[in-house]
C-alpha atoms as a PDB file:
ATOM      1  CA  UNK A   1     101.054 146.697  60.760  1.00  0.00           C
ATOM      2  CA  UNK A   2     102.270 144.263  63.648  1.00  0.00           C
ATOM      3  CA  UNK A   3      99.539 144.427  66.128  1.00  0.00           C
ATOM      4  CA  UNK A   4     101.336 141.722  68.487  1.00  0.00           C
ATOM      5  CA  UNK A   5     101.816 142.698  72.129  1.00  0.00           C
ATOM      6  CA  UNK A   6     104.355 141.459  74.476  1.00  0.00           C
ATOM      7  CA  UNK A   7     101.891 139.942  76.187  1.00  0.00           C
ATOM      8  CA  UNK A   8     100.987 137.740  73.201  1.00  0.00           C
ATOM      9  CA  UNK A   9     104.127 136.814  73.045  1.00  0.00           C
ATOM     10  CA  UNK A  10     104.879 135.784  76.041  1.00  0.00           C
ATOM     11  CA  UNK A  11     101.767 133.597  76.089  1.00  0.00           C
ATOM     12  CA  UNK A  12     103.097 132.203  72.493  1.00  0.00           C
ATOM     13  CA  UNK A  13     106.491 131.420  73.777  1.00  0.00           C
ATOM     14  CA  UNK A  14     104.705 129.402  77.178  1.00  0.00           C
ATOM     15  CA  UNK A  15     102.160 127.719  74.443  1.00  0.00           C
ATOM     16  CA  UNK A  16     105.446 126.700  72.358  1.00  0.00           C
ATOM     17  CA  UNK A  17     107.758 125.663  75.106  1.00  0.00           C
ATOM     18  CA  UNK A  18     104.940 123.259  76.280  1.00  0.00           C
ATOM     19  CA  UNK A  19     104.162 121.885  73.448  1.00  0.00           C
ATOM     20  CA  UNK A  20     107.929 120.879  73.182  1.00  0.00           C
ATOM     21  CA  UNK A  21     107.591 118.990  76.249  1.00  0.00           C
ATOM     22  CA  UNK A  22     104.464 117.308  75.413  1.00  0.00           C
ATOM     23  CA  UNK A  23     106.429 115.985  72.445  1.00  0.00           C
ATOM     24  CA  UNK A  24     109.586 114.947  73.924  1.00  0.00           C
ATOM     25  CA  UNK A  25     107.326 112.926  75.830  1.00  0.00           C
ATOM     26  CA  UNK A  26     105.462 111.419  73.488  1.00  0.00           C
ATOM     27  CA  UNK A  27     108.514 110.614  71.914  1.00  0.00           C
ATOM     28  CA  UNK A  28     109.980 109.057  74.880  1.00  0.00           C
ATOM     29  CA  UNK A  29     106.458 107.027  75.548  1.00  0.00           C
ATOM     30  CA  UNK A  30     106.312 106.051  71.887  1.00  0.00           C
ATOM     31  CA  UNK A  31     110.246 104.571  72.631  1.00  0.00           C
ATOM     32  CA  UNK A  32     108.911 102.870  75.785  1.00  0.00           C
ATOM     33  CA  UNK A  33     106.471 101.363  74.140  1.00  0.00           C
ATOM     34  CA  UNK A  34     107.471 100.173  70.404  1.00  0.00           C
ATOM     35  CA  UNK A  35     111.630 100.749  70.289  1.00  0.00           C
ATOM     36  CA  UNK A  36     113.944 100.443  72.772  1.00  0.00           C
ATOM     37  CA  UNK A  37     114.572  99.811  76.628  1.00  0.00           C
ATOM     38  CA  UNK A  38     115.678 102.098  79.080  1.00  0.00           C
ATOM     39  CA  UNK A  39     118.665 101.088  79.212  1.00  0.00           C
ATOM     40  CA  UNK A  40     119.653 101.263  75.543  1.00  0.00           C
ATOM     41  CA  UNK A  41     122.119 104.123  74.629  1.00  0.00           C
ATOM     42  CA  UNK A  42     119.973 105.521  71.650  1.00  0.00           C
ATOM     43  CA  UNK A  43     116.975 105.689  74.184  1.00  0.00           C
ATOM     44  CA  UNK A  44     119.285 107.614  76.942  1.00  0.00           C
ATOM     45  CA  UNK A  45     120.647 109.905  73.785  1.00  0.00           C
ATOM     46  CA  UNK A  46     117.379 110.825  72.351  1.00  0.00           C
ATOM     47  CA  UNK A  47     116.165 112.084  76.109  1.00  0.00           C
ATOM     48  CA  UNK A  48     119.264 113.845  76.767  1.00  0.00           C
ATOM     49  CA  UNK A  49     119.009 115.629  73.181  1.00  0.00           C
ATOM     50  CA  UNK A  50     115.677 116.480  73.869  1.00  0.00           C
ATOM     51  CA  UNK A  51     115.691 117.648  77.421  1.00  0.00           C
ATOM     52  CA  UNK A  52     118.722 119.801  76.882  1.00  0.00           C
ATOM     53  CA  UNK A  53     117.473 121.365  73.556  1.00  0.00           C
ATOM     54  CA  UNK A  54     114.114 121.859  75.568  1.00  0.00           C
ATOM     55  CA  UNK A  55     116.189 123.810  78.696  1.00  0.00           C
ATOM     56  CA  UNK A  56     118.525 125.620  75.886  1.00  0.00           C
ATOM     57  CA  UNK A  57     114.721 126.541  74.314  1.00  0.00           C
ATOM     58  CA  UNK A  58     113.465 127.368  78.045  1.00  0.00           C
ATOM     59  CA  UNK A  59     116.646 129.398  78.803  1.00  0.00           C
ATOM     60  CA  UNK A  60     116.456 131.734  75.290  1.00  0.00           C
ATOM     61  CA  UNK A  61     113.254 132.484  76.143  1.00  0.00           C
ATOM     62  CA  UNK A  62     113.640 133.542  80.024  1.00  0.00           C
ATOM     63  CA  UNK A  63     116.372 135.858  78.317  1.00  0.00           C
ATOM     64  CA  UNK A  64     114.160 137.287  76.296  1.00  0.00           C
ATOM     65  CA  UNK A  65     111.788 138.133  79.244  1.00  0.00           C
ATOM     66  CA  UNK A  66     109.329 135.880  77.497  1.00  0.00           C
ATOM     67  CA  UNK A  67     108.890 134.126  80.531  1.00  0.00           C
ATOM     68  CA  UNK A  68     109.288 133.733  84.228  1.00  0.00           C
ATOM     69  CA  UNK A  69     112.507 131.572  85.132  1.00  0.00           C
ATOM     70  CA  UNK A  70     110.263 129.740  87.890  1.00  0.00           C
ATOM     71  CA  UNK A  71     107.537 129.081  84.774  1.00  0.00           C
ATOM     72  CA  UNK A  72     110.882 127.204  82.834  1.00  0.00           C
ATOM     73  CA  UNK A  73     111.731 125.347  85.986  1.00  0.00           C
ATOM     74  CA  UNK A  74     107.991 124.287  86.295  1.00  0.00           C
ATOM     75  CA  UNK A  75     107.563 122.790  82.828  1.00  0.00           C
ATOM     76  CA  UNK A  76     111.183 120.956  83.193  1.00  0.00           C
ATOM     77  CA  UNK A  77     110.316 119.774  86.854  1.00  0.00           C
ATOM     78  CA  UNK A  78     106.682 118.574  85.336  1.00  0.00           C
ATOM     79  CA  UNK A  79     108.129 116.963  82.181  1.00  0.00           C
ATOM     80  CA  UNK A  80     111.283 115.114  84.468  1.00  0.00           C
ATOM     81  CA  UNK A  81     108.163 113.519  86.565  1.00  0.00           C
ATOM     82  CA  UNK A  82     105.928 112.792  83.913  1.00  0.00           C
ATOM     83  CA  UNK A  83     109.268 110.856  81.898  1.00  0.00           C
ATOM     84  CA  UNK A  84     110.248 109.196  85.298  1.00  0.00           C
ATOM     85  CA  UNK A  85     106.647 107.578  85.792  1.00  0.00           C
ATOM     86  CA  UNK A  86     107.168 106.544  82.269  1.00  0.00           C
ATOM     87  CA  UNK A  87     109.932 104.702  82.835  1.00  0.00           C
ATOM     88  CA  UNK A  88     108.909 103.278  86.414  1.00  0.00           C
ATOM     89  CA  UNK A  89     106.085 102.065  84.306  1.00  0.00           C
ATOM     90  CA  UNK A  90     107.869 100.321  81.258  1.00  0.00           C
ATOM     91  CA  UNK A  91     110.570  98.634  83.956  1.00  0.00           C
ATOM     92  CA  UNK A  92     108.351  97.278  86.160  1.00  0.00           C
ATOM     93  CA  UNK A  93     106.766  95.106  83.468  1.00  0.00           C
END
């Protein structure tokens, strides 16, 4: 028997959705660091993938009632600053 509650679920979903950012960040440094340039198409591709696949994730689950709309807008707002020092960082080399 399925013992789950909703409320495990919704703190599931928030653990899931953040670790997606945390990855599309790392991916992003890792690019900084080893790959490409901001500037290069396949670097501005990969973020776009990954930040849109994130909000599509983000949106599903604020459907679902998983989370709190707000909660979705923090983690994008959080991982759009966190990318934009990134890049500050890696330009101003």
């Amino acid at each position: 028997m399925d013992t789950k509650t909703p409320a495990s679920f919704q703190e599931k979903a928030l653990e899931l959705l953040i670790a997606d950012a945390d990855k599309i960040a790392r991916l992003i440094r890792v690019q900084m660091e080893h790959l490409t340039m901001p500037q290069c198409p396949l670097y501005e591709e990969v973020l776009d993938t990954q930040m849109f696949g994130l909000s599509r994730e983000i949106e599903f689950a604020t459907k679902l009632g998983l989370i709190e709309r707000d909660k979705g807008k923090e983690i994008l707002d959080s991982l759009e600053k966190e990318l934009s020092a990134v890049h500050d960082a890696h330009t101003k080399k």
